[in-house]
N, C-alpha and C. Protein backbone atom coordinates (compact mmCIF):
# COMPACT_ATOMS: atom_id res chain seq x y z
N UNK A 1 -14.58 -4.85 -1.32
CA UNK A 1 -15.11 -3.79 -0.49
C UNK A 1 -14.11 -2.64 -0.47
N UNK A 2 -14.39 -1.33 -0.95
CA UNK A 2 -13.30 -0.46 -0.86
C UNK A 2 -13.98 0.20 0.51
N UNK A 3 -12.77 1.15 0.77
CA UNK A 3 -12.54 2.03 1.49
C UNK A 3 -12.72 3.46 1.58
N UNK A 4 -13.14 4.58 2.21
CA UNK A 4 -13.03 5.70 2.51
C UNK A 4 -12.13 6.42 1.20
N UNK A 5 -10.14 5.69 1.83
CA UNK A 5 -9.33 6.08 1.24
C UNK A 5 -9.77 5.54 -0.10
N UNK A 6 -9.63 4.20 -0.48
CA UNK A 6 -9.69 3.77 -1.55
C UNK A 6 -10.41 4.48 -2.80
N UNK A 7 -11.76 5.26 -2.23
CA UNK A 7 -12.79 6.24 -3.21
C UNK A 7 -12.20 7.15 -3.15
N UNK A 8 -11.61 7.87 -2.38
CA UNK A 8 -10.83 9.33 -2.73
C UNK A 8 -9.67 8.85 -3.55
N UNK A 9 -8.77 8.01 -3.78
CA UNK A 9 -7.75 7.82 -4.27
C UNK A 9 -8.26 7.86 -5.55
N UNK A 10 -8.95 6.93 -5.68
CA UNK A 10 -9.91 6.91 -7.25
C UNK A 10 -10.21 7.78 -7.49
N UNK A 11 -10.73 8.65 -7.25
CA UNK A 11 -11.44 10.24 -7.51
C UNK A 11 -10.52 11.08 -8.02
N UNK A 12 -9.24 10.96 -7.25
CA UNK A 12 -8.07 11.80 -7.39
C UNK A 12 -7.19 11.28 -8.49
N UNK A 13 -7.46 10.25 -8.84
CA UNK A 13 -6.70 9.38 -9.99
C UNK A 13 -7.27 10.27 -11.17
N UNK A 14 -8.67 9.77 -10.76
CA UNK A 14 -9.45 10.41 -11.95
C UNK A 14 -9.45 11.80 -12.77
N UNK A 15 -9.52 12.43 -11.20
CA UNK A 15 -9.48 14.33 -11.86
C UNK A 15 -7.90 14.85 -12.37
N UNK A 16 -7.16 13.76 -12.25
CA UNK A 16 -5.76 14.04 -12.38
C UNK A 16 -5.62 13.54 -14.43
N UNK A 17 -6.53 13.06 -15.02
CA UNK A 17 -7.10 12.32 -16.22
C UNK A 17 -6.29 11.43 -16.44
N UNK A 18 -6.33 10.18 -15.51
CA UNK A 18 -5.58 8.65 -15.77
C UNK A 18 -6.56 8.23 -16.49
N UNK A 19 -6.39 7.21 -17.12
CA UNK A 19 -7.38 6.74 -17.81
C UNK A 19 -8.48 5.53 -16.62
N UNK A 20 -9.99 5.82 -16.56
CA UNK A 20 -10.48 5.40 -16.03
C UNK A 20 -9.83 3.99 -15.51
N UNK A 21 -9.75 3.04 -16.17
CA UNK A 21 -9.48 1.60 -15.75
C UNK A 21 -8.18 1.57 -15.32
N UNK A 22 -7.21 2.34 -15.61
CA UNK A 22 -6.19 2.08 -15.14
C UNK A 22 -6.07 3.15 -13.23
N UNK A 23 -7.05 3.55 -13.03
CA UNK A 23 -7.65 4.32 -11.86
C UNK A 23 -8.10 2.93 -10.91
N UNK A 24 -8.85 2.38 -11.37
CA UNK A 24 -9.53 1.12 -11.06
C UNK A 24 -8.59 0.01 -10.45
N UNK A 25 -7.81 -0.15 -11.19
CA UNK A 25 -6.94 -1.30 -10.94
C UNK A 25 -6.00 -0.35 -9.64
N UNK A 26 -5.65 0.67 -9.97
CA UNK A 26 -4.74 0.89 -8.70
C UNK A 26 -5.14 1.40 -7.75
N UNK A 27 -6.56 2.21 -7.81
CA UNK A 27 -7.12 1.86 -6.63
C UNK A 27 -7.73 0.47 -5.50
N UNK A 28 -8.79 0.16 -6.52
CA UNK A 28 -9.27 -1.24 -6.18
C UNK A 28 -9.02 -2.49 -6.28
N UNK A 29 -7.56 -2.52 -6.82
CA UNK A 29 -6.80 -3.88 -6.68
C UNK A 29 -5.90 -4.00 -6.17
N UNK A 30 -4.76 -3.04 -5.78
CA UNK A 30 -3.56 -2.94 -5.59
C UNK A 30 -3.77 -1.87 -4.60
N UNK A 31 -4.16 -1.05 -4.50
CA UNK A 31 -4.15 0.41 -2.84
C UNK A 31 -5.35 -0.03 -2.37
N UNK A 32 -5.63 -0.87 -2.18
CA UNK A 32 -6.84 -1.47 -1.40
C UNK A 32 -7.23 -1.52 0.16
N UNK A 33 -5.95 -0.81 0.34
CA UNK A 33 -6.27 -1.04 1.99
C UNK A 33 -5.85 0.83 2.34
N UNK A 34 -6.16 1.30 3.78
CA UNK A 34 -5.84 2.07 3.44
C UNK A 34 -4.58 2.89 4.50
N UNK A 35 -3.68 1.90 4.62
CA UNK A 35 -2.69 2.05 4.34
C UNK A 35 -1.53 2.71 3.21
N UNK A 36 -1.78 1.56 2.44
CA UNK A 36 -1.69 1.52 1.02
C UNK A 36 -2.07 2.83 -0.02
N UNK A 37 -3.48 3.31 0.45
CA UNK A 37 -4.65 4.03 -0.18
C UNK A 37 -3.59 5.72 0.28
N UNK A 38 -3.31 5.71 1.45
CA UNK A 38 -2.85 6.92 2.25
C UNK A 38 -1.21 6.86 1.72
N UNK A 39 -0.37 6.20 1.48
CA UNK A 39 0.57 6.18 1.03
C UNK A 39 0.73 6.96 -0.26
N UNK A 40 -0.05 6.84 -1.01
CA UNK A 40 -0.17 6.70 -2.67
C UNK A 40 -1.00 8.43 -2.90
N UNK A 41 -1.97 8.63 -1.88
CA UNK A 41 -2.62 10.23 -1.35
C UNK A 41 -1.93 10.86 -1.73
N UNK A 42 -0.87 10.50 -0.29
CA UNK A 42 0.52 11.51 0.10
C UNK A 42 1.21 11.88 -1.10
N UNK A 43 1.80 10.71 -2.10
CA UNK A 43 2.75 11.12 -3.33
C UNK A 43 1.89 11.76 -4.07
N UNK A 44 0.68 11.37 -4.23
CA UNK A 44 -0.50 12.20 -5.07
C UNK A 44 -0.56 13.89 -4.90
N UNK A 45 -0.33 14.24 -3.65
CA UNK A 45 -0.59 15.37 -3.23
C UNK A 45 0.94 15.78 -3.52
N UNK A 46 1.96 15.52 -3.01
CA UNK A 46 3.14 16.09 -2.72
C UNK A 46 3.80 16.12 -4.48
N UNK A 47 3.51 15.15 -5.43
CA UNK A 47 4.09 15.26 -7.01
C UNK A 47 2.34 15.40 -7.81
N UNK A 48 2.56 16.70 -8.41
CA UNK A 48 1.24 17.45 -9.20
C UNK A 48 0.45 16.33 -10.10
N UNK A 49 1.48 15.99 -11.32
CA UNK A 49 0.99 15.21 -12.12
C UNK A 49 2.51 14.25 -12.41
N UNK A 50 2.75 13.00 -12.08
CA UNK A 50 3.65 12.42 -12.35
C UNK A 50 3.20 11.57 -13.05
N UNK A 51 3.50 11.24 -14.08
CA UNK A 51 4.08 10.64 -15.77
C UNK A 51 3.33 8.96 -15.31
N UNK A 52 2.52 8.37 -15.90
CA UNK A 52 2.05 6.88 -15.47
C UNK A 52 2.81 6.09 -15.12
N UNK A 53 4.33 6.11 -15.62
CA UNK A 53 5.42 5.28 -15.46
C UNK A 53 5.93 5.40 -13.71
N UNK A 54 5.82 7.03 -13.69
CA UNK A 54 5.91 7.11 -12.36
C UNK A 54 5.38 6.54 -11.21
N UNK A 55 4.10 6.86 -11.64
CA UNK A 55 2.54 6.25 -10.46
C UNK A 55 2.88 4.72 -10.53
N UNK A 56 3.05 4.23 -11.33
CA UNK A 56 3.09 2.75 -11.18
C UNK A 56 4.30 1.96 -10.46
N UNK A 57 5.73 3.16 -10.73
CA UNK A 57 6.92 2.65 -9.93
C UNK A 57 6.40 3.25 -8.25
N UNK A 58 5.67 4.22 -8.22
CA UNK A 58 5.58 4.46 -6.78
C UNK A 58 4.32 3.13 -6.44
N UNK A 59 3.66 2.98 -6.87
CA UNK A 59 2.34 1.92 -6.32
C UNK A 59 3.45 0.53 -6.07
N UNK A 60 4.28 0.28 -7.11
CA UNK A 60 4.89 -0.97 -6.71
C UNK A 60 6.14 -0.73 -5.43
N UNK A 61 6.32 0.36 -5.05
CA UNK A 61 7.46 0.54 -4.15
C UNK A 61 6.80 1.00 -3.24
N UNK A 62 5.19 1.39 -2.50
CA UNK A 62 4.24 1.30 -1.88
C UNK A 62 3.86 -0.38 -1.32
N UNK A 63 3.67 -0.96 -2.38
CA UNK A 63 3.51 -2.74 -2.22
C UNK A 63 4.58 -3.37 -1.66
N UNK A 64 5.48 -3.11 -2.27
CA UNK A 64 7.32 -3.02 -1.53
C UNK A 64 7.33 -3.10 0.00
N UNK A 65 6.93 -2.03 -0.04
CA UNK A 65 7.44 -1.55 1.56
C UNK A 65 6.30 -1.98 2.20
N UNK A 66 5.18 -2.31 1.58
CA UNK A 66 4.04 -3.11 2.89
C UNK A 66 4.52 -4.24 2.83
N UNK A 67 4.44 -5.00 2.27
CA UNK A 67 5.27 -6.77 2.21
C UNK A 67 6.34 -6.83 3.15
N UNK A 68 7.20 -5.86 2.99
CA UNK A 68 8.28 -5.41 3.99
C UNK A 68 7.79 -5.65 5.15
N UNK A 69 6.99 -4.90 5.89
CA UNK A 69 6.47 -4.50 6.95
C UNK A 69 5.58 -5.69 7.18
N UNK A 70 4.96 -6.87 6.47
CA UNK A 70 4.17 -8.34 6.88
C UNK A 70 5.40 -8.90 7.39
N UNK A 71 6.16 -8.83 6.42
CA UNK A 71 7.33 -10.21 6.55
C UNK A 71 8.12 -9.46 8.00
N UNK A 72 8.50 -8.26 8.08
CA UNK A 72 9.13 -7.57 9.56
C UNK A 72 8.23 -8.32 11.19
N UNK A 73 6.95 -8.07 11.00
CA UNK A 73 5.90 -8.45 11.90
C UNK A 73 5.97 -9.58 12.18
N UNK A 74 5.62 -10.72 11.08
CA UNK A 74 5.78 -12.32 11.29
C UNK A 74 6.98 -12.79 11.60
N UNK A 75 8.25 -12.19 10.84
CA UNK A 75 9.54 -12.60 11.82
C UNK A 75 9.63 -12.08 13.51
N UNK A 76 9.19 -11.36 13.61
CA UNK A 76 8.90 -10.77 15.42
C UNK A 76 7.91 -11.39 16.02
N UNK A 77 7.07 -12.26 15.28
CA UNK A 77 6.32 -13.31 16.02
C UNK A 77 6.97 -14.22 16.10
N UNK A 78 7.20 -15.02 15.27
CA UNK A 78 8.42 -16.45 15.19
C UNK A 78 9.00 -16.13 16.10
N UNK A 79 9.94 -15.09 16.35
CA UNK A 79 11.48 -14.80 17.07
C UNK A 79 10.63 -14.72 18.44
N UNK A 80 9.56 -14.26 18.43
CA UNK A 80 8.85 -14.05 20.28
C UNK A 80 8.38 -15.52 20.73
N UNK A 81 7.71 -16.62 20.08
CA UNK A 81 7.37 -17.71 20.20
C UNK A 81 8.78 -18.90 20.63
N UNK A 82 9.98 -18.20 19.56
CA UNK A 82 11.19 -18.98 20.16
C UNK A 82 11.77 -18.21 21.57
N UNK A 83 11.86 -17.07 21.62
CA UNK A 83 12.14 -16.52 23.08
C UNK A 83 11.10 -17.28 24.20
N UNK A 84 9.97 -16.95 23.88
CA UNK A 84 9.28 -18.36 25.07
C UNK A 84 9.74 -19.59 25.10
N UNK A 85 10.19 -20.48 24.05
CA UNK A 85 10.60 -21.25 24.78
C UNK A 85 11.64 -21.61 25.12
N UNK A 86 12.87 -20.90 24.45
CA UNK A 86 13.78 -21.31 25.34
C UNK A 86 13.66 -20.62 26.89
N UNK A 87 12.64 -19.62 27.44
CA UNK A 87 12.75 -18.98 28.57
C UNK A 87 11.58 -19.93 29.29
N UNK A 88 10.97 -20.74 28.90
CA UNK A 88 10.23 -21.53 29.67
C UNK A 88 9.93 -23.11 29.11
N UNK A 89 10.89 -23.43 28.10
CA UNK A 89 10.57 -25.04 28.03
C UNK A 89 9.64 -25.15 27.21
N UNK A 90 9.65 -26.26 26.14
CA UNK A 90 8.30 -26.85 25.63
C UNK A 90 6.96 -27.18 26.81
């Protein structure tokens, strides 16, 4: 199921002349959320036409920094679940 972002990203992949499928995959497999989708916008908009090598080191350092941000979240759950109990006992 894509997204809002996800179809504009594609669109913008497109008119920028990536090659269709490789539009595909980094929209709808990998910027799939739109998080992700808005991240990838932003560099879209802010660098004109950057080199495929580029787009792909930014999509993976986009993926980077969301993984980042799961694994940040779930350690602040763990760490809140152990603050309960040592503040109230099994």
């Amino acid at each position: 199921m894509s997204t809002e972002r996800t179809n504009e990203l594609y669109h913008l992949l497109l008119s920028k002349g990536y090659p269709k499928e490789l539009c595909a995959e980094i929209a709808y497999k990998h910027m799939n959320t739109d998080y992700t989708a808005t991240r990838m916008l932003g560099y879209l908009y802010r660098i004109t036409n950057p080199r495929v090598e580029d787009l792909i080191d930014e999509m993976l350092a986009i993926l980077s920094d969301r993984d980042a941000l799961v694994q940040k979240k779930e350690y602040e759950r763990a760490q809140a679940v152990i603050n309960d109990i040592y503040n109230n006992g099994l």
